[in-house]
N, C-alpha and C. Protein backbone atom coordinates (compact mmCIF):
# COMPACT_ATOMS: atom_id res chain seq x y z
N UNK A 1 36.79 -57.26 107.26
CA UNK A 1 38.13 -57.03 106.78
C UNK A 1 38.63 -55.68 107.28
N UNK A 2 40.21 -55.56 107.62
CA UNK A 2 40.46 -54.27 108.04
C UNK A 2 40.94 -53.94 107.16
N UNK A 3 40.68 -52.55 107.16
CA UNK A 3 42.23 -52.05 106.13
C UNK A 3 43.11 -51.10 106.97
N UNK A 4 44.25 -51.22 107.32
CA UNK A 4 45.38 -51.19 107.97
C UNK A 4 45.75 -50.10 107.41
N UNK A 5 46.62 -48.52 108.05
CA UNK A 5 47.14 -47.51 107.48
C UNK A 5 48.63 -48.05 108.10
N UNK A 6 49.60 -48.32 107.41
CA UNK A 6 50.93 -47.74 108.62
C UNK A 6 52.05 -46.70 107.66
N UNK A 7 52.71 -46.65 108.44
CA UNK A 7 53.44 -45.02 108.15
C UNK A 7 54.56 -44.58 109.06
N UNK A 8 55.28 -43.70 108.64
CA UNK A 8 56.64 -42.69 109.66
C UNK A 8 55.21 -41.95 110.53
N UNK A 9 55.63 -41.50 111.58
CA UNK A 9 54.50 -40.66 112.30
C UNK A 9 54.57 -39.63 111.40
N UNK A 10 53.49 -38.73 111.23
CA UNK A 10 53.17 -37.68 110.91
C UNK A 10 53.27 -38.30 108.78
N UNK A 11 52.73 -39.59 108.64
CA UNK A 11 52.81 -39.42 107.44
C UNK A 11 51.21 -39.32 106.83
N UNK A 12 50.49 -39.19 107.65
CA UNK A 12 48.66 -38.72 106.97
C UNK A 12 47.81 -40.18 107.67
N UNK A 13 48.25 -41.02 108.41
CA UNK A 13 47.39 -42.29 108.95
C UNK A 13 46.40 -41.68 109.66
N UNK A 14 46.29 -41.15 110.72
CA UNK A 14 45.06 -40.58 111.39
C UNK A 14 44.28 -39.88 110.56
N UNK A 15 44.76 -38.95 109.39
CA UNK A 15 43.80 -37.92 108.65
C UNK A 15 43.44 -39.01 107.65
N UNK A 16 43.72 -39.80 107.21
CA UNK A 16 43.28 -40.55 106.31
C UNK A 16 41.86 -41.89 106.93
N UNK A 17 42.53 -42.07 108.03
CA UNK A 17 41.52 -43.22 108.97
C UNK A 17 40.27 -42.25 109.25
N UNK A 18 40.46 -40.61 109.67
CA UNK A 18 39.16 -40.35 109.84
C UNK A 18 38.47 -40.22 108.56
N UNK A 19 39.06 -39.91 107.13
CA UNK A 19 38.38 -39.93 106.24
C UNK A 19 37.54 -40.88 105.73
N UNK A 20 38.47 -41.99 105.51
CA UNK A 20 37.93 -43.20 105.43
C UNK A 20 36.18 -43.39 106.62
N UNK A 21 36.89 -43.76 107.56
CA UNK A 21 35.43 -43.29 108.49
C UNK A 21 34.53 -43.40 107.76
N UNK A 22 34.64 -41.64 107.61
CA UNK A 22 33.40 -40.66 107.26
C UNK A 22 32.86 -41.62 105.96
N UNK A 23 33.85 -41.44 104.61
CA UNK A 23 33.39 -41.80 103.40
C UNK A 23 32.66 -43.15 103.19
N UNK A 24 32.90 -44.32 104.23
CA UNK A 24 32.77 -45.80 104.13
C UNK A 24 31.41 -46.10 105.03
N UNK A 25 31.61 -45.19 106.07
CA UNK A 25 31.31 -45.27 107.72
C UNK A 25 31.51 -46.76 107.89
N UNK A 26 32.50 -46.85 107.75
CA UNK A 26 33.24 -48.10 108.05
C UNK A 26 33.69 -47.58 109.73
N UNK A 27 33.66 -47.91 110.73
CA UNK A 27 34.53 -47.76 112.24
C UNK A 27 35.72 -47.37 112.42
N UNK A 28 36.15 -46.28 112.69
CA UNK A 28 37.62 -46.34 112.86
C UNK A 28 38.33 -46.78 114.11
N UNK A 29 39.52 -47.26 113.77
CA UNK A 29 39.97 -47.59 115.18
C UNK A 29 41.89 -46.83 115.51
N UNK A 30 41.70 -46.21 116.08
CA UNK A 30 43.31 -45.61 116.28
C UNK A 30 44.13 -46.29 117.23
N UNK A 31 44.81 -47.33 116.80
CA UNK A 31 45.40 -47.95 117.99
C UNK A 31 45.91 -47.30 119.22
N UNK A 32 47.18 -46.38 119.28
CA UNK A 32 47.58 -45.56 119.84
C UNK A 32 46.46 -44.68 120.61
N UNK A 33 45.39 -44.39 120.26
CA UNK A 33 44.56 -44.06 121.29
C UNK A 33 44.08 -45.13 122.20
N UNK A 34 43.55 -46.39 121.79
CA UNK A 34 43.15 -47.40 122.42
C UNK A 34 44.15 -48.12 123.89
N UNK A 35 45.40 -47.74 123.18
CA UNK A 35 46.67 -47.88 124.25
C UNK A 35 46.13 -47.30 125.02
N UNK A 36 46.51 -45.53 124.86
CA UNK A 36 46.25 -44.56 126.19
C UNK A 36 44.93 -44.65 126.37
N UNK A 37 43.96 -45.24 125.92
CA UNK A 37 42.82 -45.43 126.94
C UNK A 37 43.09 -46.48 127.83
N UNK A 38 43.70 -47.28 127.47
CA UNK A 38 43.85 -49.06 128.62
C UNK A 38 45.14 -48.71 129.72
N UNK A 39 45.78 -48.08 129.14
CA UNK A 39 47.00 -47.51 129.96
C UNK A 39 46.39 -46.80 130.93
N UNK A 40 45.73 -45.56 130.59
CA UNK A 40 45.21 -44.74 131.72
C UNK A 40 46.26 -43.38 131.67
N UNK A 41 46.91 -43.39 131.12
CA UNK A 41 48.08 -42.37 130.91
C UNK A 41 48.53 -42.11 129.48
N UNK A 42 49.37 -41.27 129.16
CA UNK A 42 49.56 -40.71 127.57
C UNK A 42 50.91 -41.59 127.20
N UNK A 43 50.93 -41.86 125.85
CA UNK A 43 52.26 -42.57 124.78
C UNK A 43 53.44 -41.98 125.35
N UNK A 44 53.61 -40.70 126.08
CA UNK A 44 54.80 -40.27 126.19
C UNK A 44 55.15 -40.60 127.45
N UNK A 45 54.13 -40.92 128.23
CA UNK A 45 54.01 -41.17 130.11
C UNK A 45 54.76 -42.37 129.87
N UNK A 46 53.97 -43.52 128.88
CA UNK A 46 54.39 -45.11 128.74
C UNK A 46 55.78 -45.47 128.30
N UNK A 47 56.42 -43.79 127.41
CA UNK A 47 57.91 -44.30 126.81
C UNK A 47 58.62 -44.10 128.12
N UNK A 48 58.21 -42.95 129.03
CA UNK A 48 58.78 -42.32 130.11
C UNK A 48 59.36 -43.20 131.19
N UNK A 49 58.27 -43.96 131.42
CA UNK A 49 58.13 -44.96 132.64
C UNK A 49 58.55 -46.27 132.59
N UNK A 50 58.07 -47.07 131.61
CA UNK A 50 58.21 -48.04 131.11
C UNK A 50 59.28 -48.57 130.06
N UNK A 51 59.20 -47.49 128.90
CA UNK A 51 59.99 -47.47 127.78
C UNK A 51 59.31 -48.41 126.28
N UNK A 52 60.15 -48.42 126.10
CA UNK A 52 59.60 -48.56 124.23
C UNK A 52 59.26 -49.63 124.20
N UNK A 53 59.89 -50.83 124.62
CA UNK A 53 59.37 -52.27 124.70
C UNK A 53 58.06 -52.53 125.76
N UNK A 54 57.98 -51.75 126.28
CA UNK A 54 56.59 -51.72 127.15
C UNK A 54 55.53 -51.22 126.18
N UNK A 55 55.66 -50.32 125.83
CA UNK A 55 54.73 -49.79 124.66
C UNK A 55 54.63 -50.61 123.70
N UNK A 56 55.52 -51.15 123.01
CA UNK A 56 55.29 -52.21 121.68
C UNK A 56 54.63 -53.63 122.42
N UNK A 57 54.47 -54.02 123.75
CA UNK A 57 53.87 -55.00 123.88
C UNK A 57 52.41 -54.67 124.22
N UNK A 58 52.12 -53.41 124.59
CA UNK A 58 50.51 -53.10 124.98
C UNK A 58 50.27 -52.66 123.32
N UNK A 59 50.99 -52.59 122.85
CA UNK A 59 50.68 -52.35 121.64
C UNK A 59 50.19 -53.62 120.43
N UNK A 60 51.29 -54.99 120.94
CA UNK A 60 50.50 -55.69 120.58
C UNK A 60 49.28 -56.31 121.02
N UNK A 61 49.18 -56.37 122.00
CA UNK A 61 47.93 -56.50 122.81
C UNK A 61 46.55 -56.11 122.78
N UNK A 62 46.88 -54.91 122.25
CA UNK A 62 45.73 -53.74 122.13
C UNK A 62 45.18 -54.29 120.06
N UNK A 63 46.43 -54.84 119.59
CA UNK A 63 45.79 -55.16 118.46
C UNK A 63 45.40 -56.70 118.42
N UNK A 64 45.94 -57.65 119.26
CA UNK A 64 45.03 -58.87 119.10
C UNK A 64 43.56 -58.78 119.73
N UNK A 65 43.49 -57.92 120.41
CA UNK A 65 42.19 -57.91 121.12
C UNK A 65 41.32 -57.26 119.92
N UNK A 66 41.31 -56.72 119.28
CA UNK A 66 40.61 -56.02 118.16
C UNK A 66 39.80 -57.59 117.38
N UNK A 67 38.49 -57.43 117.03
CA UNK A 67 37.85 -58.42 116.34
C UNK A 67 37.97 -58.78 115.52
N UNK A 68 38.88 -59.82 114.91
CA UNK A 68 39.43 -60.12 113.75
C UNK A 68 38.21 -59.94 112.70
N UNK A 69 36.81 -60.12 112.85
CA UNK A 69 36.03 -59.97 111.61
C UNK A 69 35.03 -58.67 111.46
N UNK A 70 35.64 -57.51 112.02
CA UNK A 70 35.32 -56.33 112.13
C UNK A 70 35.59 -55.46 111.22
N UNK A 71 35.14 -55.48 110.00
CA UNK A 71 35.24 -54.61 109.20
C UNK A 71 35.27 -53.02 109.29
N UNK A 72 37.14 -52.70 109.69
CA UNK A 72 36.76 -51.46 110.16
C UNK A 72 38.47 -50.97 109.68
N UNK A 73 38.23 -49.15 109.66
CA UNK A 73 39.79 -49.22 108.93
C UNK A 73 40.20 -48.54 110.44
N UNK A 74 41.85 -48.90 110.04
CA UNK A 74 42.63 -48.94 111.49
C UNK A 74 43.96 -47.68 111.05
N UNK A 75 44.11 -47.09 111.85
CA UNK A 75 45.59 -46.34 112.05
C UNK A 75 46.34 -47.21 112.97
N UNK A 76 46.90 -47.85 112.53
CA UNK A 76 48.12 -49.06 113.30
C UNK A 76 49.11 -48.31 113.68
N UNK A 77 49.23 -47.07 113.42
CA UNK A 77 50.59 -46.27 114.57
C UNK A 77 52.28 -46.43 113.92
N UNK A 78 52.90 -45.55 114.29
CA UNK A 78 53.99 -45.71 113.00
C UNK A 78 54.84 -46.17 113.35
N UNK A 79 55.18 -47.28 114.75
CA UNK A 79 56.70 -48.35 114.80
C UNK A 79 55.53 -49.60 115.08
N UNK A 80 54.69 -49.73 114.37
CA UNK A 80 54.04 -51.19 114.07
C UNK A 80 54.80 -52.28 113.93
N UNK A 81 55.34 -51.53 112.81
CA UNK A 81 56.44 -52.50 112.37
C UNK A 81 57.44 -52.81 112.33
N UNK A 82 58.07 -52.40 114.06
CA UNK A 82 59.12 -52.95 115.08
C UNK A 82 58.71 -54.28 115.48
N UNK A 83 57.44 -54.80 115.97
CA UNK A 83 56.58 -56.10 116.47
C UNK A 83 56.24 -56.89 115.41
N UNK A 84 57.40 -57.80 114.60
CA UNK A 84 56.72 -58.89 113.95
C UNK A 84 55.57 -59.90 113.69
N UNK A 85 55.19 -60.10 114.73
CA UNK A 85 53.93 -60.69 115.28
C UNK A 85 52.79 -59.97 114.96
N UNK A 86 52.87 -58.31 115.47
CA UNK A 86 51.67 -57.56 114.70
C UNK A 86 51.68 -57.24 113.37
N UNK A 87 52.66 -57.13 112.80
CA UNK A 87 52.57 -57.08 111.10
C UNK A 87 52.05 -58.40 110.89
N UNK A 88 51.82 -59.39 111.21
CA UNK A 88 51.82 -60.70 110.86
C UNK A 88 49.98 -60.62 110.90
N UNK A 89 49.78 -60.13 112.04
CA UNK A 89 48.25 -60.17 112.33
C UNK A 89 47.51 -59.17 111.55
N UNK A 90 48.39 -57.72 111.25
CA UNK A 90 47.63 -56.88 110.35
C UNK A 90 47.55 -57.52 109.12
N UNK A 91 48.77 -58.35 108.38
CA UNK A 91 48.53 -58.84 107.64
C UNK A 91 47.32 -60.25 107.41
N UNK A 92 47.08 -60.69 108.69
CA UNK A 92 46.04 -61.66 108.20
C UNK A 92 44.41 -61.60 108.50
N UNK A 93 44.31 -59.82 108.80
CA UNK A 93 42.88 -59.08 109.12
C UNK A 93 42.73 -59.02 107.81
N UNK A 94 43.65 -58.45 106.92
CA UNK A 94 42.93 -57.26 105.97
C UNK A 94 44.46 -57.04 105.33
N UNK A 95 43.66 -55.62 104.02
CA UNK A 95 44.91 -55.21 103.55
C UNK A 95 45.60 -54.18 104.45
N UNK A 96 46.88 -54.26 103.86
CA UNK A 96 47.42 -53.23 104.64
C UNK A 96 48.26 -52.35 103.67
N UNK A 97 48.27 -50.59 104.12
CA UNK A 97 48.29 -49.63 103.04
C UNK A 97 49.46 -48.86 103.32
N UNK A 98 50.67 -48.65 102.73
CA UNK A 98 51.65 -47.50 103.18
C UNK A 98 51.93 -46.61 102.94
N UNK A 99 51.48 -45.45 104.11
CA UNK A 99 51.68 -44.33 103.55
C UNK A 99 53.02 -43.15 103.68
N UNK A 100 53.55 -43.35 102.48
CA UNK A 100 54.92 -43.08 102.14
C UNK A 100 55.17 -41.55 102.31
N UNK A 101 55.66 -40.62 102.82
CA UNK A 101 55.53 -39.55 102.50
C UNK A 101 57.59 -39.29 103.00
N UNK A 102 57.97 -38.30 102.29
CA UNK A 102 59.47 -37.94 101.82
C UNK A 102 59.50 -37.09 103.23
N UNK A 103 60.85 -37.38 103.45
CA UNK A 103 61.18 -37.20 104.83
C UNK A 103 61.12 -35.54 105.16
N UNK A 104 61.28 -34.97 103.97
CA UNK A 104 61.07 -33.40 103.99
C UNK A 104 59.84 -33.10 104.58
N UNK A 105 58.98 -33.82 103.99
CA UNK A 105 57.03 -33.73 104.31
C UNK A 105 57.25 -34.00 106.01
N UNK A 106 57.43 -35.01 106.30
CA UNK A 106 57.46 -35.55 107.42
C UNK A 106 57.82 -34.64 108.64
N UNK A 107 59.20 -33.56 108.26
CA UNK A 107 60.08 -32.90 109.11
C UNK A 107 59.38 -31.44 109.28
N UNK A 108 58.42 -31.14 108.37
CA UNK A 108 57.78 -30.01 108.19
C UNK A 108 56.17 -30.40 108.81
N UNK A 109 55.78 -31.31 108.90
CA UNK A 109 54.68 -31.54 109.51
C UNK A 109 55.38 -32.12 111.11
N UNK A 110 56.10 -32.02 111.38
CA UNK A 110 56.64 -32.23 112.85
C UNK A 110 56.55 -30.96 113.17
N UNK A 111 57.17 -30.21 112.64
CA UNK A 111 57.77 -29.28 113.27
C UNK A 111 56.48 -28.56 113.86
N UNK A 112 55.21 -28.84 113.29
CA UNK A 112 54.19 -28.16 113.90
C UNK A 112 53.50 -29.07 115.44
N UNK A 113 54.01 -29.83 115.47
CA UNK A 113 53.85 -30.63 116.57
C UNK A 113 54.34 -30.10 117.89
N UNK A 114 53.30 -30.40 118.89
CA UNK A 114 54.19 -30.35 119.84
C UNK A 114 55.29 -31.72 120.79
N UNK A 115 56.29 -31.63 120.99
CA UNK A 115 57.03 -32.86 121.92
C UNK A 115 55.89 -33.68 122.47
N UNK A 116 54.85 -33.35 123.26
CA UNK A 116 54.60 -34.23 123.93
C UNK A 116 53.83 -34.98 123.00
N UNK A 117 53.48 -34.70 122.34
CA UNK A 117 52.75 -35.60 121.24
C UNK A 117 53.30 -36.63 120.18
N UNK A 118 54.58 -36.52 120.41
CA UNK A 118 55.59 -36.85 119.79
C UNK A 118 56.72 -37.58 120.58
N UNK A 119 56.70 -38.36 121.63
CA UNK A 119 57.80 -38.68 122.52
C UNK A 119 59.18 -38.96 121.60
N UNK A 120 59.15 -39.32 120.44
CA UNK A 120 60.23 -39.92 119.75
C UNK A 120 60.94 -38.75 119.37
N UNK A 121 60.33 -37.34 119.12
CA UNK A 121 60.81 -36.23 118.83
C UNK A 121 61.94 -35.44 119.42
N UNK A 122 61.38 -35.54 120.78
CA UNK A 122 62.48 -35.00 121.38
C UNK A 122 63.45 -35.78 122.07
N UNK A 123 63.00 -37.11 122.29
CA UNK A 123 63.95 -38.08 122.43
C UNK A 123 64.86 -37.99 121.66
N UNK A 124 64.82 -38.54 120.37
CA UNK A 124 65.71 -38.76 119.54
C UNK A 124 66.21 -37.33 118.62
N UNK A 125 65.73 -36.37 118.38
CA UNK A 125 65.93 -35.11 117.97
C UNK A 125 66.33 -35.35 116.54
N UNK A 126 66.02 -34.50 115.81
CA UNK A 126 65.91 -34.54 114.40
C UNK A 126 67.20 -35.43 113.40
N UNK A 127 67.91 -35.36 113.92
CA UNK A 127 69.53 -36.63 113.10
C UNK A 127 69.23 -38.15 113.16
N UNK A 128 68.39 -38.36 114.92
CA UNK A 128 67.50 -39.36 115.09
C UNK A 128 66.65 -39.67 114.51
N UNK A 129 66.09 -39.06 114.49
CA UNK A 129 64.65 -39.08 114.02
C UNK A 129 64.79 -39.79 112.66
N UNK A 130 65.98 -38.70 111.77
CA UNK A 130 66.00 -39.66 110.05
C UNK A 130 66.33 -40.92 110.14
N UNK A 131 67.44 -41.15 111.42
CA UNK A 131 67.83 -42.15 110.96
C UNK A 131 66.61 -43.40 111.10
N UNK A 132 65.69 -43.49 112.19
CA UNK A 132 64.76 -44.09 112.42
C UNK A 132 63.72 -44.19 111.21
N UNK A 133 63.66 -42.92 110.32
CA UNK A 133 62.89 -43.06 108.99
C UNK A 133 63.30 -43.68 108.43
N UNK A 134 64.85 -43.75 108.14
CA UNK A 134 65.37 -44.39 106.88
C UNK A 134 65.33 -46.14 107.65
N UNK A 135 65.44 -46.32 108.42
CA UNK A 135 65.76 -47.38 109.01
C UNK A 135 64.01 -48.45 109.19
N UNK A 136 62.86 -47.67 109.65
CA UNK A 136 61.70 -48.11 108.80
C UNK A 136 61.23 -48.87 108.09
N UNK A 137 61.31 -47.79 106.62
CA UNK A 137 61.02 -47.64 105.23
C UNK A 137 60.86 -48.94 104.78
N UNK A 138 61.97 -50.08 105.03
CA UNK A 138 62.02 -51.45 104.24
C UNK A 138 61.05 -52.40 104.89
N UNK A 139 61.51 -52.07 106.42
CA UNK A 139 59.88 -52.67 107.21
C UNK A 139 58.47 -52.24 106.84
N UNK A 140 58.44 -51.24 106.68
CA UNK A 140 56.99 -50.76 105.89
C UNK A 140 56.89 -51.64 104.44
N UNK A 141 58.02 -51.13 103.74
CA UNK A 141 57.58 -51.96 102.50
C UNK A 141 57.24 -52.87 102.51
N UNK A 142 58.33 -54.36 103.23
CA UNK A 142 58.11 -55.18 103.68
C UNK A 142 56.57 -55.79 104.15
N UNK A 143 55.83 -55.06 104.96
CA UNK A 143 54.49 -55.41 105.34
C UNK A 143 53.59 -54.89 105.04
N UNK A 144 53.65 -53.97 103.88
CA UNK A 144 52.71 -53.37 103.08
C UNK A 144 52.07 -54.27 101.72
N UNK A 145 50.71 -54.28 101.61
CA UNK A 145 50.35 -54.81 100.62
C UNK A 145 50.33 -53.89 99.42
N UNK A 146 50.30 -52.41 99.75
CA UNK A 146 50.56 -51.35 98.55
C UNK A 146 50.79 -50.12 99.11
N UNK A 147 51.73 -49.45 98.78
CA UNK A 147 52.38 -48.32 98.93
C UNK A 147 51.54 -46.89 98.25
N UNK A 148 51.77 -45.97 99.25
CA UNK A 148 50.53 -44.62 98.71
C UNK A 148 51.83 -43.51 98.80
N UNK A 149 52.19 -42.69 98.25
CA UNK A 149 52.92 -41.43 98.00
C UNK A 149 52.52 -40.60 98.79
N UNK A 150 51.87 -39.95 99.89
CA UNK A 150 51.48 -39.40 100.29
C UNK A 150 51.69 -37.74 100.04
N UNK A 151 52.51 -37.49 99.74
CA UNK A 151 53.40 -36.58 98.81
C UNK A 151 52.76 -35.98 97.72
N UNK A 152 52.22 -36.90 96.59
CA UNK A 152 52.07 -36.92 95.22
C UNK A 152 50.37 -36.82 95.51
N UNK A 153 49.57 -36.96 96.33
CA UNK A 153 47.98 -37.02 96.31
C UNK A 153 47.88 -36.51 97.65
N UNK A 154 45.99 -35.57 97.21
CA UNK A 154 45.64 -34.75 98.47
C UNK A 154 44.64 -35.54 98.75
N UNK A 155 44.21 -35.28 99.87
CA UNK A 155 43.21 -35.98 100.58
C UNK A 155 42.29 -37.03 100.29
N UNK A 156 41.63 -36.53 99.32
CA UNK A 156 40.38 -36.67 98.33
C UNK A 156 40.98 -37.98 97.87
N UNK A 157 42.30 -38.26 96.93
CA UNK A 157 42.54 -38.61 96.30
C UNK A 157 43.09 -39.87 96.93
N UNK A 158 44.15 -39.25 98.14
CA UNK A 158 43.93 -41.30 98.91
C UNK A 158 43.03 -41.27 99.21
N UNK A 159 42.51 -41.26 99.48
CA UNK A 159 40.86 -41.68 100.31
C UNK A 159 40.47 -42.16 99.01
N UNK A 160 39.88 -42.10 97.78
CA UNK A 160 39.44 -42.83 96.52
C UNK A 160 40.25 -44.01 96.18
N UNK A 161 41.63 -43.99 96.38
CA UNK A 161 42.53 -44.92 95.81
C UNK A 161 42.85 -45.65 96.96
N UNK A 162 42.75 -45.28 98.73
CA UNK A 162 42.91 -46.31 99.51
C UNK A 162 41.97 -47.45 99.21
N UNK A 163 40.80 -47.01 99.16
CA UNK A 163 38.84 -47.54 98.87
C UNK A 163 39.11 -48.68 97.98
N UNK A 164 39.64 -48.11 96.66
CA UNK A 164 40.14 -49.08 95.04
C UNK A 164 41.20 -50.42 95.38
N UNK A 165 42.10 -49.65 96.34
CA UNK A 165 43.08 -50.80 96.66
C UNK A 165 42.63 -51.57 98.08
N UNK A 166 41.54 -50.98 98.47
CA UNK A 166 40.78 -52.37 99.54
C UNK A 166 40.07 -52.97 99.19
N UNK A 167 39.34 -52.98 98.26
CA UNK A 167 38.44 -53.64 97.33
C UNK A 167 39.78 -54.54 96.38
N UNK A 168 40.55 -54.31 95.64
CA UNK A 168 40.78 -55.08 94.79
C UNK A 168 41.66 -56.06 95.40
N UNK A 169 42.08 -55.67 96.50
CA UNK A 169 42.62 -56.61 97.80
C UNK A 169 41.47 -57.84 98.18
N UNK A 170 40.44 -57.13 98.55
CA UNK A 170 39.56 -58.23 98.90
C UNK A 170 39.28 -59.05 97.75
N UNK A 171 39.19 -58.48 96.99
CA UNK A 171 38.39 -59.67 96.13
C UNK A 171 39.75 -60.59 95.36
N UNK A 172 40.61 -60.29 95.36
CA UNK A 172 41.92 -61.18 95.15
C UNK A 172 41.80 -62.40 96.11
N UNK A 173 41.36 -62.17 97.71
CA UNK A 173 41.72 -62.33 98.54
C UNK A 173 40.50 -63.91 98.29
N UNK A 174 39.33 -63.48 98.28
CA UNK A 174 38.29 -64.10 98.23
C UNK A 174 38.36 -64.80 96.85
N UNK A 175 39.20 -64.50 95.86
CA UNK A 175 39.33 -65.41 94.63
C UNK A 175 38.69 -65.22 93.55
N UNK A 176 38.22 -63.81 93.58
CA UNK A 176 37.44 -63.16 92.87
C UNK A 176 38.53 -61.81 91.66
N UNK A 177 38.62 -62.81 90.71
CA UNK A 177 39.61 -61.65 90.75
C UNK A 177 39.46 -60.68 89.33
N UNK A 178 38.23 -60.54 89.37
CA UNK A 178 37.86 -58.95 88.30
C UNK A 178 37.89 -57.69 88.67
């Protein structure tokens, strides 16, 4: 079973997937890295060259190839859920977890970023950028099996309550339901 992080970029999916990791040693898998490994070039080379619909299709690609019975937690990358088809598939690996964090959080953990790490950043520049958050949000909800505050809990604390809500996912799932 996977358990699926998705999120606005910069809303805690990578820091949370390596936690998870560690705490489960469950496998992690970072999609967005797996891209720029098959690509051969960086997320910002692929928006550069190609553009965004090039990226969302190696993107789905990069997640059907993943072993559907690989029990492993995933950072699914934060316009996942532009590609219907891959919400469809995250949804039928595993649970999938959203991590919500207030656009203030979001704009203040950018700002420590650099552009290239960020192609959407300086593309779209900060008026962009919200509107793309706000515009999101319902798609996340939408393909989320449970929503995390990211905001309201530190580290420690999703990481315990991601764990609680993959477990009580599974065993719903399996028909088990204590």
């Amino acid at each position: 079973m996977w358990t699926s992080f998705i999120g606005f970029m910069a809303s805690g999916k990578s820091t949370l997937t390596r936690r998870l990791q560690t705490t489960t040693n469950r496998p992690a898998v970072f999609l967005d890295e797996v891209i720029v490994q098959e690509a051969g070039c960086s997320i910002a080379d692929i928006f550069a060259t190609a553009g965004e619909g090039s990226f969302r299709g190696r993107e789905l690609a990069a997640l059907s190839a993943l072993d559907p019975e690989r029990n492993l937690v995933l950072d699914a990358g934060g316009g996942i859920v532009q590609t219907p088809a891959a919400v469809e598939l995250l949804r039928k690996r595993g649970v999938v977890i959203w991590l919500d964090a207030s656009w203030d959080v979001i704009r203040a953990r950018l700002k420590e970023d650099t552009a290239e790490e960020r192609p959407l950043v300086k593309r779209l520049g900060w008026a962009g950028l919200e509107e793309l958050f706000r515009d999101r949000r319902p798609r996340y909800a939408a393909a989320a099996d449970f929503r995390l505050r990211t905001s309201d809990l530190d580290l420690e604390q999703l990481a315990r309550v991601s764990m609680l809500r993959s477990l009580i996912w599974s065993r719903r799932r399996d028909g088990d339901g204590r």
